[in-house]
PDB file of N, CA and C in Angstrom:
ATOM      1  N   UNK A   1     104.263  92.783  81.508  1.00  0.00           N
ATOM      2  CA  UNK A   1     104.487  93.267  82.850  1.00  0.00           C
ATOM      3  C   UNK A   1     104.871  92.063  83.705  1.00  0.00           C
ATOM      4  N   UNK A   2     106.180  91.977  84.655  1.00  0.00           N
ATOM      5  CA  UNK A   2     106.334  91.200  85.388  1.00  0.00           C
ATOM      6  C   UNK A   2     106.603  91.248  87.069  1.00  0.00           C
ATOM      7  N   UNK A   3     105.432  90.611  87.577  1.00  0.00           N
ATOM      8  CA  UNK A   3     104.699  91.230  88.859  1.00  0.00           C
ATOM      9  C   UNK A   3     105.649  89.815  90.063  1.00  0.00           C
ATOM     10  N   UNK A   4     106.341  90.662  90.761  1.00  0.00           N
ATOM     11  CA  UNK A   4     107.119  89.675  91.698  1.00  0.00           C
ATOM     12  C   UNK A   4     106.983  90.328  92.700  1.00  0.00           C
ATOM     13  N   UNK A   5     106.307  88.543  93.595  1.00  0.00           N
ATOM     14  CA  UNK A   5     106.438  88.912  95.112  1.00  0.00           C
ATOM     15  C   UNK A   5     107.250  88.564  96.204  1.00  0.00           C
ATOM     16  N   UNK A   6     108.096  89.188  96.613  1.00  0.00           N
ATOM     17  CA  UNK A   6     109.023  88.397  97.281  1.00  0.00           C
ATOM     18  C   UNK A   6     108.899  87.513  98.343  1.00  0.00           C
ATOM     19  N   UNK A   7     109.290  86.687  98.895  1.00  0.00           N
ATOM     20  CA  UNK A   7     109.131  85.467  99.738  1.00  0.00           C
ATOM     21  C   UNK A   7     109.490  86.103 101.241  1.00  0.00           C
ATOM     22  N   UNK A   8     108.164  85.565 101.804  1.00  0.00           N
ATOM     23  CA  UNK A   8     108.129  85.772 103.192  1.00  0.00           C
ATOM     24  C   UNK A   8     107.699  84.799 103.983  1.00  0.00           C
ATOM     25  N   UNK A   9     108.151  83.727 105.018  1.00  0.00           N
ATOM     26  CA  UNK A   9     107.127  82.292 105.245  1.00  0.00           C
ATOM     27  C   UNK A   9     106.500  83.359 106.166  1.00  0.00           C
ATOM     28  N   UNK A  10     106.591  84.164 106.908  1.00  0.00           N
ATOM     29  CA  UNK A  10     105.192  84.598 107.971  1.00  0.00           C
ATOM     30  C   UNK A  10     103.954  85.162 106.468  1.00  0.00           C
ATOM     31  N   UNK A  11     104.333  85.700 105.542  1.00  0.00           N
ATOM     32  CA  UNK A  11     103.333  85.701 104.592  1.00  0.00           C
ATOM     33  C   UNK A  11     103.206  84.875 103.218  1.00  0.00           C
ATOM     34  N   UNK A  12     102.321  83.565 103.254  1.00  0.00           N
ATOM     35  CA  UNK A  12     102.178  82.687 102.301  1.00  0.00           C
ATOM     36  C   UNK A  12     101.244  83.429 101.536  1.00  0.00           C
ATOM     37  N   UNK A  13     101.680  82.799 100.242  1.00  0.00           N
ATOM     38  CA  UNK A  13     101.040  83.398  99.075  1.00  0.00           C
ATOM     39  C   UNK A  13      99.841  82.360  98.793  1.00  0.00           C
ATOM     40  N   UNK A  14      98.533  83.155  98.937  1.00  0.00           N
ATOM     41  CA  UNK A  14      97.485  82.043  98.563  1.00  0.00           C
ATOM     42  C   UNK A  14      97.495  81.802  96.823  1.00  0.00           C
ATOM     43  N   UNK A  15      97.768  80.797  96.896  1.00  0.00           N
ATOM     44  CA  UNK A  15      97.646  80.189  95.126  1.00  0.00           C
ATOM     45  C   UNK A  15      96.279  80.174  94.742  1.00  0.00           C
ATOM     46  N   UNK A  16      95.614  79.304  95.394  1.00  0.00           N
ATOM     47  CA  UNK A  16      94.220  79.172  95.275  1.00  0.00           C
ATOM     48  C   UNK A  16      93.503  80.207  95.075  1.00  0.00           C
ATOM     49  N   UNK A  17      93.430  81.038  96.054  1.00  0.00           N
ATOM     50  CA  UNK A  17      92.898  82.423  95.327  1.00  0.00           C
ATOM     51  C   UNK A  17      93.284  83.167  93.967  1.00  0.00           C
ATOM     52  N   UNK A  18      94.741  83.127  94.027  1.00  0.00           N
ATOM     53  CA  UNK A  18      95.118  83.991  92.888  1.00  0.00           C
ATOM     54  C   UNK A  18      94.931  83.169  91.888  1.00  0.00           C
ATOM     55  N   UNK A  19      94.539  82.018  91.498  1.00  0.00           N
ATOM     56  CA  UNK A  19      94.182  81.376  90.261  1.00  0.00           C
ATOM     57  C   UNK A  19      92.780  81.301  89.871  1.00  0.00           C
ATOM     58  N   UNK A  20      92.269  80.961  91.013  1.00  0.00           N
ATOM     59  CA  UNK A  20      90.268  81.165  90.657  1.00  0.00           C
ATOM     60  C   UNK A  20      89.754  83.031  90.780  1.00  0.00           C
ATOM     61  N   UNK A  21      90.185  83.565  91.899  1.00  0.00           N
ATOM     62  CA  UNK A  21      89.996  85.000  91.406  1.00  0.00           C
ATOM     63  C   UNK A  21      90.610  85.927  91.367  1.00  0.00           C
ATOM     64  N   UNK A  22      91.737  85.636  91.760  1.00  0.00           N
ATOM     65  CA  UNK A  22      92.866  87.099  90.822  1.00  0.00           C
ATOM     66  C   UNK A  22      93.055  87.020  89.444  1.00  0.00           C
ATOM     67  N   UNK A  23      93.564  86.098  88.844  1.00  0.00           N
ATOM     68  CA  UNK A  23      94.037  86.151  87.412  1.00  0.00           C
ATOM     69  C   UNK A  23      92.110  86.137  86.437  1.00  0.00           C
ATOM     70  N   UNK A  24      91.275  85.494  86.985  1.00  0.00           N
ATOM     71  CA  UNK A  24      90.417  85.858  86.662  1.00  0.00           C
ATOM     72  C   UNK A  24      89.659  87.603  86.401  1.00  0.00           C
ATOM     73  N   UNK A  25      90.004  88.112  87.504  1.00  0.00           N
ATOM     74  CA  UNK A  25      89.787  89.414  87.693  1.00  0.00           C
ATOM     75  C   UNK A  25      90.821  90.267  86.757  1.00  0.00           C
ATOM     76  N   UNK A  26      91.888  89.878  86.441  1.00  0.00           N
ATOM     77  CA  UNK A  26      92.847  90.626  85.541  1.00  0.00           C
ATOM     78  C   UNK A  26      92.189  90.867  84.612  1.00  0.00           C
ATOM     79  N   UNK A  27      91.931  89.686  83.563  1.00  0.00           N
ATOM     80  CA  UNK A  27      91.395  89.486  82.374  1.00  0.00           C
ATOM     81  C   UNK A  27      89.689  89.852  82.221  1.00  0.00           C
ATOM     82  N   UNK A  28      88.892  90.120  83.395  1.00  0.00           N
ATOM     83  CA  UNK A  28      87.662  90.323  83.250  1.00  0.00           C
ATOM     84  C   UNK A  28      87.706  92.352  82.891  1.00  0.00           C
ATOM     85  N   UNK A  29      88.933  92.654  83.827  1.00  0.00           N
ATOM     86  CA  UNK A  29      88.932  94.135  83.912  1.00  0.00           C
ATOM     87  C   UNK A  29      89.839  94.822  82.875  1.00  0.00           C
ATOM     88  N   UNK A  30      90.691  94.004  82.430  1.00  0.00           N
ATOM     89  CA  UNK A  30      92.040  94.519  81.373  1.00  0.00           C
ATOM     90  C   UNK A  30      91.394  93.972  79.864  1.00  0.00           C
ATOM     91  N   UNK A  31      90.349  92.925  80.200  1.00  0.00           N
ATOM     92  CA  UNK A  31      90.056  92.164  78.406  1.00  0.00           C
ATOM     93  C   UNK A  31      91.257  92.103  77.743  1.00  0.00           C
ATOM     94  N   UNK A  32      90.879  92.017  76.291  1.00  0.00           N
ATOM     95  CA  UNK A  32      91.522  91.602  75.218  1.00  0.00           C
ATOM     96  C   UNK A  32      93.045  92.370  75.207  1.00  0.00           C
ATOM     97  N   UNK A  33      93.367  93.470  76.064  1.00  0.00           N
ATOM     98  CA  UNK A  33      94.012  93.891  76.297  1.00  0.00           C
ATOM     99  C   UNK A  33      95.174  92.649  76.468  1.00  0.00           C
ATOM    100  N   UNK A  34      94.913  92.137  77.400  1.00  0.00           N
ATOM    101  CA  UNK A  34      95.951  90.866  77.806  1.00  0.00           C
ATOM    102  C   UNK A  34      96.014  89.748  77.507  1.00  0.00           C
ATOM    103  N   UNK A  35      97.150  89.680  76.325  1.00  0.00           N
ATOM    104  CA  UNK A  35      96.800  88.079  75.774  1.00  0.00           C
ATOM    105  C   UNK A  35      97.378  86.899  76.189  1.00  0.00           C
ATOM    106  N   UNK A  36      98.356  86.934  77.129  1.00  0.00           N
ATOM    107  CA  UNK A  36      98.647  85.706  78.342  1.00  0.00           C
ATOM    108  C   UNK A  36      99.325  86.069  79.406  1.00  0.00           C
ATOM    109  N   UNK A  37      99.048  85.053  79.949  1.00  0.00           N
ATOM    110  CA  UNK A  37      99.386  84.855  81.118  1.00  0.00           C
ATOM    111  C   UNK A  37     100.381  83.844  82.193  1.00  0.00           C
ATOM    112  N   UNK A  38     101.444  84.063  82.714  1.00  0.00           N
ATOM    113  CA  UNK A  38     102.332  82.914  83.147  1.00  0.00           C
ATOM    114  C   UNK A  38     102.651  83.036  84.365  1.00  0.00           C
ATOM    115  N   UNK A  39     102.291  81.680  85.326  1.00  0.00           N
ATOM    116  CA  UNK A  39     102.527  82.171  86.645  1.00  0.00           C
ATOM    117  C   UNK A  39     103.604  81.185  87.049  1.00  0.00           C
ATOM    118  N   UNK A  40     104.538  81.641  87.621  1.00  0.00           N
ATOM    119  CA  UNK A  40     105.753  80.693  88.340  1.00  0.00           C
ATOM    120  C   UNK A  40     105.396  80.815  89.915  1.00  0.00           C
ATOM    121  N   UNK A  41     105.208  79.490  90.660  1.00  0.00           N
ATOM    122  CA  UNK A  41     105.035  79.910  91.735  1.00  0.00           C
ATOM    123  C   UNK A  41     106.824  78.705  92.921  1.00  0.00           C
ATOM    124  N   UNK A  42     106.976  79.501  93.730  1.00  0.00           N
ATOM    125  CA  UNK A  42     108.584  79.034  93.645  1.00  0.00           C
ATOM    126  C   UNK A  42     108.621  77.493  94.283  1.00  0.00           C
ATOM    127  N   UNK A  43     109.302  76.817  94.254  1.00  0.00           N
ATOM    128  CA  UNK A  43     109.568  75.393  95.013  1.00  0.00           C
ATOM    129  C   UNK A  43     110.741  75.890  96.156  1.00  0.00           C
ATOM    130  N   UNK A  44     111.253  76.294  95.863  1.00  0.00           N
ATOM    131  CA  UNK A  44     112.761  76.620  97.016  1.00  0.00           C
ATOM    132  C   UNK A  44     114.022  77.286  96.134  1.00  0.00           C
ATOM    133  N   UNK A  45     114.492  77.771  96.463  1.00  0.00           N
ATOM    134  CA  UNK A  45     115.912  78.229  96.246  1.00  0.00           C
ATOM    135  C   UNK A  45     116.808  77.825  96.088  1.00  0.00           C
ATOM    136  N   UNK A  46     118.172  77.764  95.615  1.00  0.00           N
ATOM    137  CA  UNK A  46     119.403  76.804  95.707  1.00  0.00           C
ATOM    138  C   UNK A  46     120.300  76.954  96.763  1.00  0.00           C
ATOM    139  N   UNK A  47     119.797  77.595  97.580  1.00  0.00           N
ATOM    140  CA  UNK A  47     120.877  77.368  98.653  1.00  0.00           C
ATOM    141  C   UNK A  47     119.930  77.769 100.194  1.00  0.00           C
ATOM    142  N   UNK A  48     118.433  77.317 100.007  1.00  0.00           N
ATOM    143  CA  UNK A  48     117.559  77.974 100.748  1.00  0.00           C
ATOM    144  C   UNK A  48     116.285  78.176 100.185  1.00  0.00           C
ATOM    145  N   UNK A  49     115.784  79.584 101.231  1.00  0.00           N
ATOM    146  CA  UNK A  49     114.543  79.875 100.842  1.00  0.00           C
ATOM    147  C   UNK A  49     114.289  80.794  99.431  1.00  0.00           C
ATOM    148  N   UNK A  50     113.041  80.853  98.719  1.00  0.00           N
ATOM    149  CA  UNK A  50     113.495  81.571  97.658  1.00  0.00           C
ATOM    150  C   UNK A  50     113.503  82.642  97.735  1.00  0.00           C
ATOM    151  N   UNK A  51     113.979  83.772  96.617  1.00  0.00           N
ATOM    152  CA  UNK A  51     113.483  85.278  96.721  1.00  0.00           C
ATOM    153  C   UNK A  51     112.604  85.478  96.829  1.00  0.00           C
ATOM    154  N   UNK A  52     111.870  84.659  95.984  1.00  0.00           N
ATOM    155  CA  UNK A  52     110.284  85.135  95.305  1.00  0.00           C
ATOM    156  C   UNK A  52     109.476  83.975  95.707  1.00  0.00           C
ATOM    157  N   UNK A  53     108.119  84.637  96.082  1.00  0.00           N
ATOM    158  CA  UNK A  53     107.281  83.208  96.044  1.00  0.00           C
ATOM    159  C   UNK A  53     106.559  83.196  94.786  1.00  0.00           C
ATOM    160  N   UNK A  54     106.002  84.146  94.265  1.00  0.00           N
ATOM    161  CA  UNK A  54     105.620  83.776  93.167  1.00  0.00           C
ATOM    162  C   UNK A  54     106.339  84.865  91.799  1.00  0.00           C
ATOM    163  N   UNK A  55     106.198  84.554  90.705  1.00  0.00           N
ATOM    164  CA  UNK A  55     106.785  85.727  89.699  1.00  0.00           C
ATOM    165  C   UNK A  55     105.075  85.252  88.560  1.00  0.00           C
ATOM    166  N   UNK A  56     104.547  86.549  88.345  1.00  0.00           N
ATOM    167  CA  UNK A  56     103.672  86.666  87.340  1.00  0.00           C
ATOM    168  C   UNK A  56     104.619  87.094  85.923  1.00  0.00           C
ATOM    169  N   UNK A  57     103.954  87.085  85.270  1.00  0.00           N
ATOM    170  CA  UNK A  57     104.106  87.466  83.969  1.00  0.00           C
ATOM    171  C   UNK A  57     102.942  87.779  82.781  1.00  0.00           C
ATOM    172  N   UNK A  58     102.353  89.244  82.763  1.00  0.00           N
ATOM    173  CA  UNK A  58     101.520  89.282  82.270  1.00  0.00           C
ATOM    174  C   UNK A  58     101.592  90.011  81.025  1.00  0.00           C
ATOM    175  N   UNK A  59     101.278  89.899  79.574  1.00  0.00           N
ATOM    176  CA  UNK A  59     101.475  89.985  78.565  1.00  0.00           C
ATOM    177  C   UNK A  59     100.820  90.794  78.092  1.00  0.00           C
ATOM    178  N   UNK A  60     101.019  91.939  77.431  1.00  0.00           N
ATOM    179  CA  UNK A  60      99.623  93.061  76.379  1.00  0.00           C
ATOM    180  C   UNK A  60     100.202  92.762  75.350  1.00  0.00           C
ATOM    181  N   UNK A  61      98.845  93.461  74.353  1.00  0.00           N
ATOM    182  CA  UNK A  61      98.838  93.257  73.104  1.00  0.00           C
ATOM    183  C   UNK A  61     100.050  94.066  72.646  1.00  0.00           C
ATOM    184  N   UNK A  62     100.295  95.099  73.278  1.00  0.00           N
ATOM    185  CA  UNK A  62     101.237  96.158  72.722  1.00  0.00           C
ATOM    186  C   UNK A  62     101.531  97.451  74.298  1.00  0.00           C
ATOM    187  N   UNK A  63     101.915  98.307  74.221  1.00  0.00           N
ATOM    188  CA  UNK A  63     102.212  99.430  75.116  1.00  0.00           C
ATOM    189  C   UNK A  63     101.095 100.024  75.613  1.00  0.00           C
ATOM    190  N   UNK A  64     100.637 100.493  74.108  1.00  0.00           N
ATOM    191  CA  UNK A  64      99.607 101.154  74.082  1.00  0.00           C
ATOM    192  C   UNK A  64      98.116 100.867  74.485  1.00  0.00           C
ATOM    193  N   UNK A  65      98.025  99.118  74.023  1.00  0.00           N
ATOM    194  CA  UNK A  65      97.388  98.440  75.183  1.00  0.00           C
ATOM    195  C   UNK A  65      97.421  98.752  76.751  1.00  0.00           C
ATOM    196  N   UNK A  66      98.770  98.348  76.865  1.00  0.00           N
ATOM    197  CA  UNK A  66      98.854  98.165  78.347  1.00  0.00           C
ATOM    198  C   UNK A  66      98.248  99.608  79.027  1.00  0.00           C
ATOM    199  N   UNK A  67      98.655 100.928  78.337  1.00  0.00           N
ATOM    200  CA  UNK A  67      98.405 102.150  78.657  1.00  0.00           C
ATOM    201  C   UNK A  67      96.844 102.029  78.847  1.00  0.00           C
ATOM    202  N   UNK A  68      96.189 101.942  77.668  1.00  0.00           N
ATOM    203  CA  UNK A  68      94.144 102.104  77.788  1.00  0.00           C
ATOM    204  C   UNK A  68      93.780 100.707  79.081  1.00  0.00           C
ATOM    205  N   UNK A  69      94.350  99.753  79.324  1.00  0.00           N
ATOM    206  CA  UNK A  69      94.272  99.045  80.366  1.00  0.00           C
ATOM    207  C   UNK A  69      94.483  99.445  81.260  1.00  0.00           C
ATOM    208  N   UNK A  70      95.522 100.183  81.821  1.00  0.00           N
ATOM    209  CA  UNK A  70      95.869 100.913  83.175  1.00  0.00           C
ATOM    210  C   UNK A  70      95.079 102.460  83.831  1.00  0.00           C
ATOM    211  N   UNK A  71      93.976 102.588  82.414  1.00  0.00           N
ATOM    212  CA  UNK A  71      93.580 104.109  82.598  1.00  0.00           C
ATOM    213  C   UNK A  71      92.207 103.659  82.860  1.00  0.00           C
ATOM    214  N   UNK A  72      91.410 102.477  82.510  1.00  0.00           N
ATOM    215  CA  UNK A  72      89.844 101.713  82.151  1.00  0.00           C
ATOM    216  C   UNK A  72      89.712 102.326  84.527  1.00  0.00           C
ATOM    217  N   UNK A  73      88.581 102.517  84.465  1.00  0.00           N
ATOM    218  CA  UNK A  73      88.087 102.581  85.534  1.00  0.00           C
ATOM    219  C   UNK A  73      88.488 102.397  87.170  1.00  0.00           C
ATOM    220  N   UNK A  74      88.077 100.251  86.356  1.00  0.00           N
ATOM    221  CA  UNK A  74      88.350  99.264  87.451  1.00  0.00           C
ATOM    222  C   UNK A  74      89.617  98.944  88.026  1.00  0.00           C
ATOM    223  N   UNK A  75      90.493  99.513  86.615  1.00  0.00           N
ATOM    224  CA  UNK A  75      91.673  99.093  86.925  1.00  0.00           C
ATOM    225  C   UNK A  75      92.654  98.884  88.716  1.00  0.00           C
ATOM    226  N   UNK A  76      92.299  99.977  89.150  1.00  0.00           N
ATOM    227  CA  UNK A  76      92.504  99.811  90.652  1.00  0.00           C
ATOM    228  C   UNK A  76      92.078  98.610  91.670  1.00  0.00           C
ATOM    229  N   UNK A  77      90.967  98.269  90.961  1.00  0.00           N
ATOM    230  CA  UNK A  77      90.740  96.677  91.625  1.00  0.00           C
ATOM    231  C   UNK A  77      91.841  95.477  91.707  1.00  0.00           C
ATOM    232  N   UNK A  78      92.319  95.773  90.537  1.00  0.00           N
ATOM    233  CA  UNK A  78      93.178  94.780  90.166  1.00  0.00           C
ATOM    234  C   UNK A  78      94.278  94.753  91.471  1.00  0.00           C
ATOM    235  N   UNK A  79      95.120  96.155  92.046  1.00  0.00           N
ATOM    236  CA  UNK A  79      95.933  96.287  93.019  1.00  0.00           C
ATOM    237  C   UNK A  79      95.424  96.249  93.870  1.00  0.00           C
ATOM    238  N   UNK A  80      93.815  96.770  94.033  1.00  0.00           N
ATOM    239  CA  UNK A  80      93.508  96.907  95.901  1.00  0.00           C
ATOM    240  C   UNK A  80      93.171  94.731  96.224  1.00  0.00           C
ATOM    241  N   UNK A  81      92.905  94.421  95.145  1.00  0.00           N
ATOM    242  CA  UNK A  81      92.843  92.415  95.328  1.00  0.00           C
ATOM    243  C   UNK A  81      93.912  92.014  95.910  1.00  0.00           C
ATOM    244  N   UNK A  82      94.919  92.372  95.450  1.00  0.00           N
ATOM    245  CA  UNK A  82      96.332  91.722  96.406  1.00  0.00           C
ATOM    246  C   UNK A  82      96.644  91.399  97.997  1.00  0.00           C
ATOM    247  N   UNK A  83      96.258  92.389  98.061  1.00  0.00           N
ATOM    248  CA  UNK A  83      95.762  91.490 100.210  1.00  0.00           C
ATOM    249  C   UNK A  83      95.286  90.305 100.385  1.00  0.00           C
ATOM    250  N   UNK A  84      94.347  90.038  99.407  1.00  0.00           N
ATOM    251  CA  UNK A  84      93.459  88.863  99.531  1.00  0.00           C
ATOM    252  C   UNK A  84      93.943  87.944  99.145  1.00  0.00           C
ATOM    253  N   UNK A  85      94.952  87.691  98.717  1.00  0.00           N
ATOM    254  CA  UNK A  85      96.160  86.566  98.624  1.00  0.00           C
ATOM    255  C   UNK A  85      97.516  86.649  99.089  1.00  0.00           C
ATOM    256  N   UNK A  86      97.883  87.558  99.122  1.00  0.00           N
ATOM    257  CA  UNK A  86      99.701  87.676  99.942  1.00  0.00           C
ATOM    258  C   UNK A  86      99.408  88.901 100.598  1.00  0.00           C
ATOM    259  N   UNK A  87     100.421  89.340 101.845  1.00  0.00           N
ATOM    260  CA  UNK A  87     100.605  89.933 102.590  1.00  0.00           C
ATOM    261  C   UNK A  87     101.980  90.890 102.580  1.00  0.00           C
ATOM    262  N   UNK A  88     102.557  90.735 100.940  1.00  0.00           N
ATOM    263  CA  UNK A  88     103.805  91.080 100.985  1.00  0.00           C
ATOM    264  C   UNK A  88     103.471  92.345  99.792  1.00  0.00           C
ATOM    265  N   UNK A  89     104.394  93.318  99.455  1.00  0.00           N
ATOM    266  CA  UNK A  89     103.954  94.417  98.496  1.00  0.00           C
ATOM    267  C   UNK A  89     104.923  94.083  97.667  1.00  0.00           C
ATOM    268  N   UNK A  90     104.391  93.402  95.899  1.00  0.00           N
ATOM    269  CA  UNK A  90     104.885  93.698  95.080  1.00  0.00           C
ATOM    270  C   UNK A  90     105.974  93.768  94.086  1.00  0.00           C
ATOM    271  N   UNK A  91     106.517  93.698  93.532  1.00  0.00           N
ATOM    272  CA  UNK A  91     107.624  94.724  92.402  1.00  0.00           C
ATOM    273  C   UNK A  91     106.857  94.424  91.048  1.00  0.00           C
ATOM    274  N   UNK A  92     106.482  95.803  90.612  1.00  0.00           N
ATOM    275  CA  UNK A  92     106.189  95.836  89.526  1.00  0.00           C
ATOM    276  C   UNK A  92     107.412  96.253  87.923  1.00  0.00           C
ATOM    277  N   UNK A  93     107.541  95.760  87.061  1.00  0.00           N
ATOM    278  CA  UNK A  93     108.368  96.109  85.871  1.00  0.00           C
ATOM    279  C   UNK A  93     108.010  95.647  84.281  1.00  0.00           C
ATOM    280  N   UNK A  94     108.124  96.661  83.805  1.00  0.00           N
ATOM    281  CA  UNK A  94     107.741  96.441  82.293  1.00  0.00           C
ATOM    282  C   UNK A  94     108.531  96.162  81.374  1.00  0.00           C
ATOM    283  N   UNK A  95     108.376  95.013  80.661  1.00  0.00           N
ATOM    284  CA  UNK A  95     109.771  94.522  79.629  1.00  0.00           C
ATOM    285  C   UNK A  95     109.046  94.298  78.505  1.00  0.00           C
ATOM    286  N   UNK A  96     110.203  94.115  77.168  1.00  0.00           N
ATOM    287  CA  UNK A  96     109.848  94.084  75.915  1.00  0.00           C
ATOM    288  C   UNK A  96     110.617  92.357  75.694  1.00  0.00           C
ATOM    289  N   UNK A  97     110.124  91.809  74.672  1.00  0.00           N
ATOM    290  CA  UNK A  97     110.669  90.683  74.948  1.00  0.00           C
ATOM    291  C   UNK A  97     111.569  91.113  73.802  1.00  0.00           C
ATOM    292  N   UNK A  98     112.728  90.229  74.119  1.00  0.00           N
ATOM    293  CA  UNK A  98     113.926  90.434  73.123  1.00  0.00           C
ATOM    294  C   UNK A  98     113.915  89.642  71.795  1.00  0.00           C
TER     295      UNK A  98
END
């Protein structure tokens, strides 16, 4: 799954948070489900500001993973956390790696 937020300077993306307790919280609520994790967070653009301030990239074991991960309880925690570090909503998309 690759989770991009687009760049806004009135809304900075807290890093700090999303590394000590967002990505923490992924993996406490999704488990073994998710076997990595990659965070790009942007420096600037080439002709400016960037699109994105940050691009996640989060990995399941399989589909069917990702499916029993998205259905587990807590799972909603995982989206209602996002305030608590950026102020911007999102793009969510699911890829297969080639």
């Amino acid at each position: 799954m690759t989770v991009v937020y687009p760049y806004d300077a009135d809304e900075p993306f807290n890093e700090a948070y999303y590394a000590e307790h967002h990505l923490p919280l992924v993996k406490e609520i999704w488990g073994d489900a998710v076997t990595g994790t990659t965070v790009y967070h942007a420096l600037a653009g080439l002709s400016g500001n960037p699109a994105f301030s940050t691009i996640a990239q989060v990995e399941f074991a399989s589909m069917e993973a990702f499916q029993k991960a998205m259905a587990k309880p807590r799972s909603a925690q995982v989206n209602a956390d996002i305030p608590n570090f950026s102020g911007v909503t999102p793009t969510f998309q699911l890829s297969r790696r080639a």
